[in-house]
C-alpha atoms as a PDB file:
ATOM      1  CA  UNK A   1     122.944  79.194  71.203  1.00  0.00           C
ATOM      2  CA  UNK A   2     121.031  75.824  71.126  1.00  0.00           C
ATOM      3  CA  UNK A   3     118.064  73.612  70.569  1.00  0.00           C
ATOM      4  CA  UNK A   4     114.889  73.517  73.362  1.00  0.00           C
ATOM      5  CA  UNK A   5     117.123  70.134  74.591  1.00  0.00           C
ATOM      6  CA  UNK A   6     120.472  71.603  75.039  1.00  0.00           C
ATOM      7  CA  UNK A   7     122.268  69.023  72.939  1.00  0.00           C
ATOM      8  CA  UNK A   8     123.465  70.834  69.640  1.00  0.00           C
ATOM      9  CA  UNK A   9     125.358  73.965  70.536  1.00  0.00           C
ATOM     10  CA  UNK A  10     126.315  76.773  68.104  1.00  0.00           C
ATOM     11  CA  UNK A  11     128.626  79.525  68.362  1.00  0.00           C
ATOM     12  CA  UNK A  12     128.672  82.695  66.016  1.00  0.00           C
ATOM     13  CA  UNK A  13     129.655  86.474  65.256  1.00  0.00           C
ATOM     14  CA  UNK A  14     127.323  89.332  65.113  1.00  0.00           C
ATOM     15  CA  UNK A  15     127.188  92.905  64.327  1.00  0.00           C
ATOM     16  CA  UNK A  16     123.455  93.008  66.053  1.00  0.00           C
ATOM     17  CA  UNK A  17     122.652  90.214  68.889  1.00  0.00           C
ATOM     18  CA  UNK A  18     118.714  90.938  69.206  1.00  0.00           C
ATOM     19  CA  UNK A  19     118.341  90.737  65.122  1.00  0.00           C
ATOM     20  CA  UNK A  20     120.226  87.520  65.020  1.00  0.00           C
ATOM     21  CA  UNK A  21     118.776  85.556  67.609  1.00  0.00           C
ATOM     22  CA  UNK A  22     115.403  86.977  66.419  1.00  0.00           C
ATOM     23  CA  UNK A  23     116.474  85.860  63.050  1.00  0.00           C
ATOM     24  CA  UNK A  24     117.129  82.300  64.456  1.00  0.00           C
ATOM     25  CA  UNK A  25     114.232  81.982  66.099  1.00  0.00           C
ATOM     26  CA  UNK A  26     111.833  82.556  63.448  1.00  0.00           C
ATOM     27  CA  UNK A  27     113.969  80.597  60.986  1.00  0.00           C
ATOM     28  CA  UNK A  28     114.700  83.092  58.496  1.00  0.00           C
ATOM     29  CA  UNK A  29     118.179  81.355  57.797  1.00  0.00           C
ATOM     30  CA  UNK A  30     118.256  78.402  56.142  1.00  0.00           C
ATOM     31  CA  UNK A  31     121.236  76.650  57.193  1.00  0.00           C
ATOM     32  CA  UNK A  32     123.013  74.550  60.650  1.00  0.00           C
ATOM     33  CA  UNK A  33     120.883  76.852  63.011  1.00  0.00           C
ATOM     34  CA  UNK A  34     117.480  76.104  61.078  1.00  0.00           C
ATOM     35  CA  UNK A  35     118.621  72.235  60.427  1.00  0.00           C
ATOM     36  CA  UNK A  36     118.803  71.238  64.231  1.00  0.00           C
ATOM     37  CA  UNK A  37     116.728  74.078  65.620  1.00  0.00           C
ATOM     38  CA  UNK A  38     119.115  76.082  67.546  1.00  0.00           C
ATOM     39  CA  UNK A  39     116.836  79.243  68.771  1.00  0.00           C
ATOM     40  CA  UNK A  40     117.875  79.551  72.547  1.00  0.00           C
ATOM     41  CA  UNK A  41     120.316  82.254  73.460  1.00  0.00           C
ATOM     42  CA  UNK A  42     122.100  80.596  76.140  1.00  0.00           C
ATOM     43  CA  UNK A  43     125.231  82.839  76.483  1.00  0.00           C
ATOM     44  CA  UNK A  44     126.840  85.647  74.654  1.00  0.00           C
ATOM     45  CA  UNK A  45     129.669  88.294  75.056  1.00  0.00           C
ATOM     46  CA  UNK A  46     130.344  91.663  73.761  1.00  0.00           C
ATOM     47  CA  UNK A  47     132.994  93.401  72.630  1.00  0.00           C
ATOM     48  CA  UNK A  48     133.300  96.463  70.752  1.00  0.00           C
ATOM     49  CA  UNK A  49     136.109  95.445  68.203  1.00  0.00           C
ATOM     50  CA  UNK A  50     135.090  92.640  65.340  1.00  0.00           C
ATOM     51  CA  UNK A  51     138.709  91.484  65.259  1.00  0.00           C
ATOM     52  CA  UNK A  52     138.384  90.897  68.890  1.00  0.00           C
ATOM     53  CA  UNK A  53     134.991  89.145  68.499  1.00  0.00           C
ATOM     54  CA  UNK A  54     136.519  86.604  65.467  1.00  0.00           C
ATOM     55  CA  UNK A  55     139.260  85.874  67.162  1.00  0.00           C
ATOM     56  CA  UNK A  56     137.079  84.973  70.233  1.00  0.00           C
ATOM     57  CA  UNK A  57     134.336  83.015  68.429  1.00  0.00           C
ATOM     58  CA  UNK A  58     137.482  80.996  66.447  1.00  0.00           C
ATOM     59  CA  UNK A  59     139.033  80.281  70.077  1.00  0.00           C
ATOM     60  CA  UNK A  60     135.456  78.587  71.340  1.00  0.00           C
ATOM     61  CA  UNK A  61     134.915  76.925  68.446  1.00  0.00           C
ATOM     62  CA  UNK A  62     138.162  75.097  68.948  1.00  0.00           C
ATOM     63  CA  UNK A  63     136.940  73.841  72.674  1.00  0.00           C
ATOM     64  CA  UNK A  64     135.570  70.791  73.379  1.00  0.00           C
ATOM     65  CA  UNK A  65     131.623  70.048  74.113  1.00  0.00           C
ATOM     66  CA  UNK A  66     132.543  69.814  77.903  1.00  0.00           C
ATOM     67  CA  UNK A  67     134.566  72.970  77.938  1.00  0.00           C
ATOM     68  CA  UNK A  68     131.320  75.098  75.833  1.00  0.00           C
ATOM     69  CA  UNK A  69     129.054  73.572  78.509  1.00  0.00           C
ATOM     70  CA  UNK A  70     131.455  75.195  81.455  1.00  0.00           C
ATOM     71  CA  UNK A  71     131.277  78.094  79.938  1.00  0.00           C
ATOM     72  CA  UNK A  72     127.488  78.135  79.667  1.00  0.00           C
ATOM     73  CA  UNK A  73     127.004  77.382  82.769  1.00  0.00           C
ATOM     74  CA  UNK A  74     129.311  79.512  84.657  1.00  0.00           C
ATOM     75  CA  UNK A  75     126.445  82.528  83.874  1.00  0.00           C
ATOM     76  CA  UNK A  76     123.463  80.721  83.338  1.00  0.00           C
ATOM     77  CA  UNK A  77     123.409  77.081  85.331  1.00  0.00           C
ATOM     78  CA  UNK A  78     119.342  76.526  84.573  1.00  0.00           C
ATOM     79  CA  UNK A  79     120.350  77.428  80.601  1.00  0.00           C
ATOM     80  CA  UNK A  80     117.347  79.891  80.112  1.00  0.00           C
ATOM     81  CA  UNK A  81     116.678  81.309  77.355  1.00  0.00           C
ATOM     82  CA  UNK A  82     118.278  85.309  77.726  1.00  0.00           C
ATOM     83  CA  UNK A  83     116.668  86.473  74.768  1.00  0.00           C
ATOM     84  CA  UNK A  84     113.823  88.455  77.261  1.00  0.00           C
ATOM     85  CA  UNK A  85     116.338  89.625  79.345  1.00  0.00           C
ATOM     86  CA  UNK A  86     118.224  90.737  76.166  1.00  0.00           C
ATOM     87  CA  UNK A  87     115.556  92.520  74.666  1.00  0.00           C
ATOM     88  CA  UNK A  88     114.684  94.496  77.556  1.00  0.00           C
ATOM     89  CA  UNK A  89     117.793  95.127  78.748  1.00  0.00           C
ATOM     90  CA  UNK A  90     118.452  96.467  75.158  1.00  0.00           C
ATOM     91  CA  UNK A  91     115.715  98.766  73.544  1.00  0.00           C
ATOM     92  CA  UNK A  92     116.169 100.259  70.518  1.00  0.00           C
ATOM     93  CA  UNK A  93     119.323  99.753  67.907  1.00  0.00           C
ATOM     94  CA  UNK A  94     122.647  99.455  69.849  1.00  0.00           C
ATOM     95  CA  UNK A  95     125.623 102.056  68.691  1.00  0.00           C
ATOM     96  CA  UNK A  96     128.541  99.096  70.044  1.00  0.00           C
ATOM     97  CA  UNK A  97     128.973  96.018  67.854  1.00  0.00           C
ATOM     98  CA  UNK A  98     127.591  93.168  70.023  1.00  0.00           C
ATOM     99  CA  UNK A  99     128.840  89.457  68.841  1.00  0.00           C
ATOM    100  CA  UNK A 100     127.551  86.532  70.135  1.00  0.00           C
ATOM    101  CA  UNK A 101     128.487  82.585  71.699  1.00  0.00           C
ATOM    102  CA  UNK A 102     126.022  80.705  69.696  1.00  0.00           C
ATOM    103  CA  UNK A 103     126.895  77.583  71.760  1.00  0.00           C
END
């Protein structure tokens, strides 16, 4: 994820990708996402083991700014917001654990 100016990225695990970033958005959290305003949804993966998905999320976190960005922009190039696309895509509660890039 990150802020409406694409400067402060976040990455992040989650059991439920549409509740989180909803939960980011209207800044239930108080914490790094609330502090710089990270409520774009940018990029994400999913995977349906949460050792898989920490192990992942630790491995990003490690990369560099440039190598986040490369990333990003390998899917989404214009860095729109996929939380619409998510939501639609995804109605109702999801049965597979969903984690998600908050870069």
């Amino acid at each position: 994820m990150c802020n409406k100016y694409n400067n402060v990225l976040y990455v992040g695990v989650t059991s439920n990708l549409k509740r989180r970033v909803k939960e980011h958005k209207d800044k239930i959290k108080i914490g790094f996402t609330n502090k710089y305003n990270i409520n774009k949804l940018v990029y994400y993966e999913k995977d349906i083991s949460i050792d898989v998905c920490i192990k992942r999320e630790k491995q990003i976190k490690k990369w560099n700014r440039a190598k986040k960005i490369k990333i990003i922009e390998s899917k989404n190039k214009e860095w729109t917001d996929l939380y619409k696309k998510l939501w639609n895509k995804y109605q109702g509660p999801s049965s597979r654990l969903e984690w998600v890039k908050r870069t």
